[in-house]
Protein backbone atom coordinates (compact mmCIF):
# COMPACT_ATOMS: atom_id res chain seq x y z
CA UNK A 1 48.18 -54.94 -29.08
CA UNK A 2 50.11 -57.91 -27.62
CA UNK A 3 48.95 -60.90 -26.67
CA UNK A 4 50.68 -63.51 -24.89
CA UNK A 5 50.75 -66.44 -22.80
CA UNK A 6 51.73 -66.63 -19.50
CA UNK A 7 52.28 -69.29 -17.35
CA UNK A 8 51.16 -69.82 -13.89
CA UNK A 9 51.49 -72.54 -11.11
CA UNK A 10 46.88 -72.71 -10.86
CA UNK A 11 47.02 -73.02 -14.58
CA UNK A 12 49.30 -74.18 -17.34
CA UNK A 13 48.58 -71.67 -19.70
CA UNK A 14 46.81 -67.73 -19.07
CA UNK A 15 46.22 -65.38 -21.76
CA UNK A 16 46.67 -61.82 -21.22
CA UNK A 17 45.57 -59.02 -23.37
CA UNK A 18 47.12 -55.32 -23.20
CA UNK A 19 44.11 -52.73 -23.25
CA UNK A 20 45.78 -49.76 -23.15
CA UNK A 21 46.97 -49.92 -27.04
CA UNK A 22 43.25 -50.82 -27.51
CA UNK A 23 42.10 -47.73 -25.68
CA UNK A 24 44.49 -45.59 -27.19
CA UNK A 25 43.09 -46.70 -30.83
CA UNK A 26 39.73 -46.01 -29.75
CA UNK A 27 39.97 -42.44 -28.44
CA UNK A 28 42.35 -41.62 -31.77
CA UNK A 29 39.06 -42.71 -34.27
CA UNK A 30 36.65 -40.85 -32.01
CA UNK A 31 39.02 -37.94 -32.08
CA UNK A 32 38.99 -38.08 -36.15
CA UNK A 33 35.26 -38.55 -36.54
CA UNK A 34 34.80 -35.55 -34.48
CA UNK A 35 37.07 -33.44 -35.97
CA UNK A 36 36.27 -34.63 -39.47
CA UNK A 37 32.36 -34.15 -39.35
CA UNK A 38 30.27 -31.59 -41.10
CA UNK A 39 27.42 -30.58 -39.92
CA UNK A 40 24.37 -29.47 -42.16
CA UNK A 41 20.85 -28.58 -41.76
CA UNK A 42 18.80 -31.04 -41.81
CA UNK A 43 16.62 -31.20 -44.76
CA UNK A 44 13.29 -31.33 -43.23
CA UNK A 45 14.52 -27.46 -42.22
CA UNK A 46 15.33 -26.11 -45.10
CA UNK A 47 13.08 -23.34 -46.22
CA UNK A 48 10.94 -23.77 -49.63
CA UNK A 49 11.33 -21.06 -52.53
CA UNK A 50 8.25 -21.56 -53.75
CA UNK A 51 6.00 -19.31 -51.32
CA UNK A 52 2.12 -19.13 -51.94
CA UNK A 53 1.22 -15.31 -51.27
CA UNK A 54 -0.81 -15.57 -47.95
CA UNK A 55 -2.61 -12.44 -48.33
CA UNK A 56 -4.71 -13.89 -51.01
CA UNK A 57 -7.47 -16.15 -50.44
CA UNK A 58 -8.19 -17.63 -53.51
CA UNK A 59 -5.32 -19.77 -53.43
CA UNK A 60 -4.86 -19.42 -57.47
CA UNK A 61 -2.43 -21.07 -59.94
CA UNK A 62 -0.88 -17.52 -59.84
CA UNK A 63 0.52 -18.00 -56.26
CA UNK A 64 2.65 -21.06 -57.31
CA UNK A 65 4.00 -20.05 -60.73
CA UNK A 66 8.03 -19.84 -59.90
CA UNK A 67 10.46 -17.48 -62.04
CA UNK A 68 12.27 -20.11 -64.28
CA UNK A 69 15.28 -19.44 -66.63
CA UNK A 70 15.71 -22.25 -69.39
CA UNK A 71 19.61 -22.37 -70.40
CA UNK A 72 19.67 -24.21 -73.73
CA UNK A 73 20.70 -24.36 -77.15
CA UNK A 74 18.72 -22.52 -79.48
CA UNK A 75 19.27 -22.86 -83.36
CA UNK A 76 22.73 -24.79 -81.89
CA UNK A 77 23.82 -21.71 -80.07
CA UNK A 78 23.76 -21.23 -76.62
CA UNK A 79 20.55 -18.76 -74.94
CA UNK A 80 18.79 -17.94 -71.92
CA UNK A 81 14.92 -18.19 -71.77
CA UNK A 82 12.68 -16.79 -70.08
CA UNK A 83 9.28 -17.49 -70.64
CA UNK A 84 9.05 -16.76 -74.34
CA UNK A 85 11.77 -14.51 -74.38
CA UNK A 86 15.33 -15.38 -75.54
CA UNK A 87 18.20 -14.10 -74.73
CA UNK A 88 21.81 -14.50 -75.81
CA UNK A 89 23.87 -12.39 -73.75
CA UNK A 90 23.90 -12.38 -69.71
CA UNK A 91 23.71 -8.25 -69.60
CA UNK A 92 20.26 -8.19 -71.23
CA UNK A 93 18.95 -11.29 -69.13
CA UNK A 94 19.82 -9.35 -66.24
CA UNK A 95 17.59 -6.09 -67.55
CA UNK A 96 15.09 -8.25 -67.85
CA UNK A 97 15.39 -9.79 -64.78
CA UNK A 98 15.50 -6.72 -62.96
CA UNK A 99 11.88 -6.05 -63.94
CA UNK A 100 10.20 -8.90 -62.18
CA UNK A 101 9.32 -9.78 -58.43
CA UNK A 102 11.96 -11.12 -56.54
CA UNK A 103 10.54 -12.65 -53.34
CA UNK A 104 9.37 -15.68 -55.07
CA UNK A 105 13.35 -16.74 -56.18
CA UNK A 106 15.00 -17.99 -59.43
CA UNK A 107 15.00 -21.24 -60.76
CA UNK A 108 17.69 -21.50 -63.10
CA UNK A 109 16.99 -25.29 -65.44
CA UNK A 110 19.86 -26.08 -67.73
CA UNK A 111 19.71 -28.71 -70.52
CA UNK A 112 22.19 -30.69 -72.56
CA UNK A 113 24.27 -28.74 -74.54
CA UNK A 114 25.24 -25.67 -73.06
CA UNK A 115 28.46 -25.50 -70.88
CA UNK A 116 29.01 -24.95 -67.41
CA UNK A 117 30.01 -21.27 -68.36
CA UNK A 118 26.35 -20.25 -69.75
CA UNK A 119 24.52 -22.06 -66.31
CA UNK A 120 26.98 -19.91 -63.95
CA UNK A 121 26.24 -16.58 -65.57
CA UNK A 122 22.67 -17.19 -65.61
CA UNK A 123 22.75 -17.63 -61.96
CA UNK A 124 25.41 -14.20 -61.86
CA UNK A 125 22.64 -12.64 -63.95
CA UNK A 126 20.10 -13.23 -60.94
CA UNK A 127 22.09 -12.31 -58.58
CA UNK A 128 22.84 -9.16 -60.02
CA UNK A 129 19.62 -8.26 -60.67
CA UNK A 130 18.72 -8.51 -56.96
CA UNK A 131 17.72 -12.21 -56.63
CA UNK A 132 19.17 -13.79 -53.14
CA UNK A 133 17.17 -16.96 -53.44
CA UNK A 134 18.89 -18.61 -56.84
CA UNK A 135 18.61 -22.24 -57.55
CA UNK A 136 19.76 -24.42 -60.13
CA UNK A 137 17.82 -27.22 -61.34
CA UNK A 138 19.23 -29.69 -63.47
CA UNK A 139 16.69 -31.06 -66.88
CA UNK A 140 14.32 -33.35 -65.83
CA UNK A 141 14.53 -32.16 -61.77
């Protein structure tokens, strides 16, 4: 943008002011924010995994109880849990996995200790077993 001063017979001194640099600057950062933007759902949208069965109208504990998987270290080696059940290898957690209901999801909660490695194959182990709704929930969340 240049300014500058221009004199005139009326007046000693006018200012002028080049818009067209401005402009140009303008429509450039409107063409970035639009191109840069991601759009997401909004979060008042997104749908719940825990489901109460609306067939039954007792409205029970029983509707709410979600299908958790503890990854933690057990006797300072890595295991899955589930329930009271441990497990230490992913090919067994998904047998058992494969024996429960599956429209309610999988909450997979991982503690301190284990690594990275043991949280993703717990989730693999869900979705193997024929999960499609598998979250993971970090301790104390």
């Amino acid at each position: 943008m240049r300014i500058k001063t221009r004199t005139n017979r009326r007046r000693s001194a006018r200012l002028t002011l080049n818009m067209a640099s401005m402009i140009d600057c303008t429509f450039l950062l409107l063409a970035y924010f639009l191109l840069t933007i991601v759009v997401l759902e909004p979060e008042d949208q997104l749908a719940s995994n825990l489901q109460p069965d609306r067939t039954s109208a007792s409205g029970s504990n029983s509707d709410f109880q979600p299908q958790i998987i503890d990854v933690e270290l057990v006797d300072s080696q890595p295991g899955y849990r589930l329930g009271s059940r441990l497990f230490r290898d992913p090919d067994s957690l998904r047998q058992a996995l494969e024996q429960l209901h599956r429209d309610s999801g999988l909450f997979v909660r991982v503690h301190p200790g284990p690594d990275v490695g043991f949280a993703a194959s717990a989730m693999q182990a869900g979705r193997d077993a024929g999960f499609t709704s598998v979250t993971y929930v970090p301790e104390g969340g």
